[in-house]
Protein backbone atom coordinates (compact mmCIF):
# COMPACT_ATOMS: atom_id res chain seq x y z
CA UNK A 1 -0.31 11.75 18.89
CA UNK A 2 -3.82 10.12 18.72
CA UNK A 3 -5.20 12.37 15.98
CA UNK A 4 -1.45 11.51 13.66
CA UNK A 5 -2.39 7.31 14.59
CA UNK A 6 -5.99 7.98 13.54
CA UNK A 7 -4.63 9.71 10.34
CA UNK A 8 -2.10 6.96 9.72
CA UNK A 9 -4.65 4.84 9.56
CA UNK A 10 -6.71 6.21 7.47
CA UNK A 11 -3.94 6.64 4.72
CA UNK A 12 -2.87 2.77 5.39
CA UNK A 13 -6.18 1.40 5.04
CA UNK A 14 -8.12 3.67 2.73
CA UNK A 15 -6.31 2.55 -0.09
CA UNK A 16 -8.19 -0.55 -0.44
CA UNK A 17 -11.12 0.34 -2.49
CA UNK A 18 -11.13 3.99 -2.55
CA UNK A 19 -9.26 5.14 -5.18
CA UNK A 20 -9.78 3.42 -8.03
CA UNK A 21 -9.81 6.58 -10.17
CA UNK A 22 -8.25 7.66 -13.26
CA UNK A 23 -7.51 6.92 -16.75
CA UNK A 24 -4.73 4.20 -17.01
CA UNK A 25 -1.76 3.49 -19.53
CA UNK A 26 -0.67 -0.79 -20.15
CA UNK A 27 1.81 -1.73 -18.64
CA UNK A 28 4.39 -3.50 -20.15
CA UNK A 29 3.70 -7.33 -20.39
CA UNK A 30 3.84 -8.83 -16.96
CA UNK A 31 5.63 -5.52 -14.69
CA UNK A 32 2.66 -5.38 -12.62
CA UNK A 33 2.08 -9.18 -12.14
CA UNK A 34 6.08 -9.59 -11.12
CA UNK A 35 5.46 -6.90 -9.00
CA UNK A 36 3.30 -8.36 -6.34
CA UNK A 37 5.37 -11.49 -7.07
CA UNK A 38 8.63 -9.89 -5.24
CA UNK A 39 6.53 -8.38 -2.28
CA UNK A 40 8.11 -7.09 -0.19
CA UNK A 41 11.32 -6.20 -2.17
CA UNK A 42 9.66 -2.86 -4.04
CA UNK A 43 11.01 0.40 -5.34
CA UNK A 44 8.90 3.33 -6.50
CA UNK A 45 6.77 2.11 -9.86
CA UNK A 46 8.39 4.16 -12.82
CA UNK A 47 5.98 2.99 -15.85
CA UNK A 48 2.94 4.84 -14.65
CA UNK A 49 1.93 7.69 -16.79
CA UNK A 50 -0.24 11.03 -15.70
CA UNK A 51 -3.51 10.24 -14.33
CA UNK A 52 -6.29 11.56 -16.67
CA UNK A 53 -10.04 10.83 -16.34
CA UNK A 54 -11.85 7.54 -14.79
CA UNK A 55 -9.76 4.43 -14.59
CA UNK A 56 -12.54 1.46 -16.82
CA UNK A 57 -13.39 -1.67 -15.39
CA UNK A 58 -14.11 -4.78 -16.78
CA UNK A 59 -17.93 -5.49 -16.53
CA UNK A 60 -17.57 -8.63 -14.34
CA UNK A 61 -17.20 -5.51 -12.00
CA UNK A 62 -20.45 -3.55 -12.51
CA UNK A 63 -22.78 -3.89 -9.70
CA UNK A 64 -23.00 -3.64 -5.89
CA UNK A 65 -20.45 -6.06 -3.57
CA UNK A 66 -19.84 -6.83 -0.01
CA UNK A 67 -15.82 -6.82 0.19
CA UNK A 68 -13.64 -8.39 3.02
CA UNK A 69 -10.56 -7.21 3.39
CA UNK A 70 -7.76 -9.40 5.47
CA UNK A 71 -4.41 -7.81 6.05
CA UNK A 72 -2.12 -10.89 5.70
CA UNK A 73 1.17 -9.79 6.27
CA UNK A 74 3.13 -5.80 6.23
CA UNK A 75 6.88 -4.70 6.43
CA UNK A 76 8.68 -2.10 7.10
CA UNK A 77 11.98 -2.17 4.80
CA UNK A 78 14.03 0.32 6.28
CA UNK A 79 13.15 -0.78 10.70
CA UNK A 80 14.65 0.11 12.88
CA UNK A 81 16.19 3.35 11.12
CA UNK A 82 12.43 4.49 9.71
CA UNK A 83 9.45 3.30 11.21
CA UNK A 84 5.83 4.64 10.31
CA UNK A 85 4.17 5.98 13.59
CA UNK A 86 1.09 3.98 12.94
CA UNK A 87 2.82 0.48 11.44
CA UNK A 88 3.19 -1.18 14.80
CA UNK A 89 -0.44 -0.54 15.87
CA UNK A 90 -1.46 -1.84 12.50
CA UNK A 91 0.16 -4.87 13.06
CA UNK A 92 -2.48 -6.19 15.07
CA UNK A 93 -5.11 -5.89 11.99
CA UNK A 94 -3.18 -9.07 10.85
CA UNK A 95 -5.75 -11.76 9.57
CA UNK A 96 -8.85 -9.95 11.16
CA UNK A 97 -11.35 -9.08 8.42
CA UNK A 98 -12.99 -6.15 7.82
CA UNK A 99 -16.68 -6.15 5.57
CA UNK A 100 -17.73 -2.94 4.05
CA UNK A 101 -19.82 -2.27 0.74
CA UNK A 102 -18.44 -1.54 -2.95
CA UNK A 103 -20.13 -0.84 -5.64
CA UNK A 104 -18.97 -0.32 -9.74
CA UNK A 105 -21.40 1.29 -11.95
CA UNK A 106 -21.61 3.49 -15.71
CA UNK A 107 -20.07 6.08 -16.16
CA UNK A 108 -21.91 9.57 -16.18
CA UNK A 109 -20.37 12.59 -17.70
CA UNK A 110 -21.28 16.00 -19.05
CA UNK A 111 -21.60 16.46 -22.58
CA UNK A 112 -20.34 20.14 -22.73
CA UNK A 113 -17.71 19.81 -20.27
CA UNK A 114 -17.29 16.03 -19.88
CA UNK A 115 -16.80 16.54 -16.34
CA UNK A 116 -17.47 12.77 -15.07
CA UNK A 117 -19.23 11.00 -12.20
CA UNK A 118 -20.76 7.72 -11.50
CA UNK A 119 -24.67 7.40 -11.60
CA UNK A 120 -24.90 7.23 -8.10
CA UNK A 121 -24.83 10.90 -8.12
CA UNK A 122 -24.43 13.50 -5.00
CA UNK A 123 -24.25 16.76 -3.50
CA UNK A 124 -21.89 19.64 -4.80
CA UNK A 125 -18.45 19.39 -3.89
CA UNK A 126 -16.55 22.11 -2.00
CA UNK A 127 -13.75 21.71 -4.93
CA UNK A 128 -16.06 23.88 -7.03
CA UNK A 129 -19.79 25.48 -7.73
CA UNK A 130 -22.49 23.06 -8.97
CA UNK A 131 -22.35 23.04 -12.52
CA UNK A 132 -25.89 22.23 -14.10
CA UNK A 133 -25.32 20.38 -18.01
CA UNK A 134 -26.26 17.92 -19.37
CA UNK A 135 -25.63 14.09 -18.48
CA UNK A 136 -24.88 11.17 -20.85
CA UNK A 137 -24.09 7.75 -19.28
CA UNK A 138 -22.31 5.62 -20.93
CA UNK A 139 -21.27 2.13 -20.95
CA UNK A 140 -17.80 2.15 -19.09
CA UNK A 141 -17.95 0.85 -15.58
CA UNK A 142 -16.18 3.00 -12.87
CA UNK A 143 -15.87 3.08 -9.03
CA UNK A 144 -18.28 4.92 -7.02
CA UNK A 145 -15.79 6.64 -5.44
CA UNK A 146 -17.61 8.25 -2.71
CA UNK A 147 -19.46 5.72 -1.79
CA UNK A 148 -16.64 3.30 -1.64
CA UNK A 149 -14.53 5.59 0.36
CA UNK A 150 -16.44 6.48 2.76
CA UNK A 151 -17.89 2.75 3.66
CA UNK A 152 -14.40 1.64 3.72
CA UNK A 153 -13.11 4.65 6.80
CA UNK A 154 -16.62 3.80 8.19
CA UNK A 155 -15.37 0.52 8.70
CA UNK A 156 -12.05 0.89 9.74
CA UNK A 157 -12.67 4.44 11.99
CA UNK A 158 -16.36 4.41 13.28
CA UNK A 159 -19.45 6.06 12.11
CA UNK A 160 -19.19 8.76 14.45
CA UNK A 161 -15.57 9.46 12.97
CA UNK A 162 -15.93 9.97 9.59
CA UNK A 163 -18.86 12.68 8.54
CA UNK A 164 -18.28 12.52 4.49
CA UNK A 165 -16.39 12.30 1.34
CA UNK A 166 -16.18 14.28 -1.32
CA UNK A 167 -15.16 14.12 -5.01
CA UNK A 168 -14.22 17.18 -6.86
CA UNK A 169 -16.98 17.05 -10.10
CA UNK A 170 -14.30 18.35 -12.39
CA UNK A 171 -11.61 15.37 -11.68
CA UNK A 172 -12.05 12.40 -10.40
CA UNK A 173 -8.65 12.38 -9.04
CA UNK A 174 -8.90 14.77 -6.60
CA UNK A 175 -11.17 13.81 -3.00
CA UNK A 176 -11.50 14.66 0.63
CA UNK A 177 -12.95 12.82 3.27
CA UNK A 178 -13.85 14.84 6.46
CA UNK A 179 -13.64 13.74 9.85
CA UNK A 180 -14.86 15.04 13.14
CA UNK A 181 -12.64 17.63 14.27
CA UNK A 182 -12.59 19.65 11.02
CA UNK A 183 -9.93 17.32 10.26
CA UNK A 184 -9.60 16.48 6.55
CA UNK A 185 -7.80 13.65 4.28
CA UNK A 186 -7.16 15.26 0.85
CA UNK A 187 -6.22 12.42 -2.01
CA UNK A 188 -4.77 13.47 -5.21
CA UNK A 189 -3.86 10.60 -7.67
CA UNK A 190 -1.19 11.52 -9.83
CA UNK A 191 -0.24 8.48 -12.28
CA UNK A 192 -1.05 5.32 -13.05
CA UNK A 193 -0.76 2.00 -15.22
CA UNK A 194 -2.94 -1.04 -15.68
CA UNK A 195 -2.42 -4.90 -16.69
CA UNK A 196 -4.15 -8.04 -18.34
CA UNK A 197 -2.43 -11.21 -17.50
CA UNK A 198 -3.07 -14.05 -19.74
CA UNK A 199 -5.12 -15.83 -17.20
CA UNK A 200 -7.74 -12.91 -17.04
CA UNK A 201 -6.62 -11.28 -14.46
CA UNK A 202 -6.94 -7.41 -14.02
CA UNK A 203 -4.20 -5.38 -12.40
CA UNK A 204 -4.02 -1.98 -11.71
CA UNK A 205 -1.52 0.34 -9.90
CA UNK A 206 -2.13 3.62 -8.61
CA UNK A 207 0.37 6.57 -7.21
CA UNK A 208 -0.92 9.47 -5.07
CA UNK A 209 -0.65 12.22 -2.81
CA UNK A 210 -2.15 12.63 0.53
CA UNK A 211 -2.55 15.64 2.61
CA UNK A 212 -3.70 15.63 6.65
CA UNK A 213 -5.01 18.86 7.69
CA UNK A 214 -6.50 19.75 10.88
CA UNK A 215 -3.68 19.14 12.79
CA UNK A 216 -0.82 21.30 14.80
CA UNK A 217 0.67 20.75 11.01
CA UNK A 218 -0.82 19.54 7.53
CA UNK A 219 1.08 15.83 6.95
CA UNK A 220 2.31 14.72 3.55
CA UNK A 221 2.68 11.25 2.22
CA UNK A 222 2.91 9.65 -0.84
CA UNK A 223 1.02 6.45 -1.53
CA UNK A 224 1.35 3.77 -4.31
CA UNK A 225 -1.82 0.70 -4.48
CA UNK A 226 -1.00 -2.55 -6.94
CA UNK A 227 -4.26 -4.57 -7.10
CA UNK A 228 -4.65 -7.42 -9.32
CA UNK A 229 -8.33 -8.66 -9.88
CA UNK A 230 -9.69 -11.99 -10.77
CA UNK A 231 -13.37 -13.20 -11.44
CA UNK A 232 -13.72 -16.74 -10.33
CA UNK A 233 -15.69 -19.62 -11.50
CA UNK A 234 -17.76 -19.36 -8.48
CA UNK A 235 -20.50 -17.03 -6.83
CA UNK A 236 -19.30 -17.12 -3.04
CA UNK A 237 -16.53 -15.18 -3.69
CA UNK A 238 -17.33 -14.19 -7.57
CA UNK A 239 -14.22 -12.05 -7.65
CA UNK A 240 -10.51 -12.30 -5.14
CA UNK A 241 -7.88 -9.83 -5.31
CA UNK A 242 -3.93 -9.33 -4.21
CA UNK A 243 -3.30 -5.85 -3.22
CA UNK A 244 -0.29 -4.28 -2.19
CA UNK A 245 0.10 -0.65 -0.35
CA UNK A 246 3.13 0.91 -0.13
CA UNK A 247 4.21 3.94 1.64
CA UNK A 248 6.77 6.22 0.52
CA UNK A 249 8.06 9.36 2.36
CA UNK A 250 6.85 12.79 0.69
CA UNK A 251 9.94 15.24 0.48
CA UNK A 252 8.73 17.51 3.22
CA UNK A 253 10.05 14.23 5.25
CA UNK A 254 13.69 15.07 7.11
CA UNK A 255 14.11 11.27 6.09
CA UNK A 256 13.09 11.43 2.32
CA UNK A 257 17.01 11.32 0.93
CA UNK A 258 17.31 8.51 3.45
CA UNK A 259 14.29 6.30 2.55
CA UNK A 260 15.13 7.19 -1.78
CA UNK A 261 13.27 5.37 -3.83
CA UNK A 262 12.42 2.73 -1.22
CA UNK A 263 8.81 2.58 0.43
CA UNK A 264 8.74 2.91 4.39
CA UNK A 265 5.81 0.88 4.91
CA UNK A 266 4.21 -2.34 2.90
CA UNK A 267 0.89 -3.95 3.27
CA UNK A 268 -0.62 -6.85 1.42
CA UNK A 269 -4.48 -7.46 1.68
CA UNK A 270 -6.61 -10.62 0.48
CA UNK A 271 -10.06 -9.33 -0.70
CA UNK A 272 -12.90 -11.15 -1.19
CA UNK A 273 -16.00 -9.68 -3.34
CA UNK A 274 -19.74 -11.16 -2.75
CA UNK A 275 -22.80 -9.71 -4.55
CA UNK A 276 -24.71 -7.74 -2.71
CA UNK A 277 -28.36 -6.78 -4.16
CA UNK A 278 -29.28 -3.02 -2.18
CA UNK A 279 -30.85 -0.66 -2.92
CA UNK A 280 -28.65 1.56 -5.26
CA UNK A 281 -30.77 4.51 -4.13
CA UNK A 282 -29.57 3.93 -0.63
CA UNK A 283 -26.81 5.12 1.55
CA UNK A 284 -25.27 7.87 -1.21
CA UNK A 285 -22.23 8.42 0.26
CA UNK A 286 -21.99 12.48 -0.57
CA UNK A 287 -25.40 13.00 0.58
CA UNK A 288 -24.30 13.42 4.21
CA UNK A 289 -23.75 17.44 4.35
């Protein structure tokens, strides 16, 4: 029961920052926006196309930021009939902030295979053999995903819990983070859309797959993350964002015809980005073998 909580978690709370992968198709004028504006009445997302590639960021992004995350409020649509093991323990995450480091940078890819990463660089994945060609950055801003995801389960699990993460050089769709244990978090994203509002704001959403092994059995879920960004006039926060997690059942589920189309699980965060001038050279999140 204590390693399914600690894996609940994870999936509830590493969808902050971590995956913010993939290439992205616009939305239609304003679906995402009204979106978060009818939290918490939400059905699956439907105008998401196949994820392909790195998801661009505006360059307001680019750089290194300390983010703090408040969960401000979470439901649970279909209680009491289907309740997510680890929502009630989450519940007491309301309005206590969490700090861990971000960071956006340019995009690096291969020129003979265009397989991408961010500058930040790493170790060879376990997804396939080091492949040595030739790098070309480029001017798109991306997520450091590794570094992003594992500051963020750092923060939420421990230091001692969480040993690495790792993104698979030939997609950057496809991670795993590994935990003490030899337990391991595999994240697929699958689709996704994006969205610029008139007032500047920009709004992704993302839909994935999520696989727990390491346990008696492997655990399936499937994930959707709505996050709309906004740069402010200010420097203390320079950017704020509304996200919105929602937790759908994967069909392995004996209550996935139940549940439909309807999420079992919703969480809404406030974050708040500050710059944060390290190092870049520092802390590489897939150096830790």
């Amino acid at each position: 029961m204590k390693f399914t909580l600690t894996l609940r978690i994870i999936c509830n709370f590493c969808l902050i920052i971590i995956l913010l992968l993939g290439w992205s198709k616009q939305a239609s004028a304003g679906e995402l926006s009204e979106r978060l504006a009818y939290f918490p009445q939400w059905e699956k997302l439907t105008s998401v196309q196949p994820a392909k590639g790195d998801l661009i960021y505006p360059e307001w992004m680019a750089g290194t930021w300390e983010v703090k995350s408040t969960l401000v409020d979470l439901a649970a649509p279909l209680a009491p009939d289907i309740v997510t093991p680890g929502f009630e323990g989450n519940r007491r995450q309301l309005n206590q902030p969490v700090s861990f480091l971000v960071r956006f940078v340019k995009e690096r890819f291969s020129k003979t295979n265009a397989a991408r990463s961010p500058t930040a660089g790493g170790t060879p994945s376990p997804f396939t053999s080091l492949k040595l060609t030739p790098q070309t950055i480029s001017t798109n801003i991306v997520a450091d995903r590794a570094f992003n995801s594992l500051n963020l389960a750092k923060s939420y699990l421990g230091d001692e819990a969480v040993l690495s993460v790792k993104v698979d050089p030939d997609s950057p769709n496809r991670q795993i983070t590994f935990l003490r244990g030899e337990r391991q978090l595999v994240s697929i994203v699958t689709a996704r859309a994006t969205e610029t509002t008139p007032d500047g704001k920009f709004i992704t959403a993302e839909v994935f797959q999520q696989l727990f092994k390491g346990g008696s059995r492997p655990y399936f879920n499937s994930v959707e993350s709505t996050t709309a960004y906004h740069q402010l006039s200010t420097s203390s926060p320079t950017i704020e964002a509304d996200q919105v997690t929602a937790v759908y059942l994967s069909p392995q589920d004996p209550d996935y015809f139940t549940a439909g189309s309807r999420p079992v699980a919703l969480y809404r965060y406030r974050l708040e980005f500050f710059p944060n001038n390290i190092n870049p050279q520092k802390n590489r999140a897939s150096q830790i073998n």
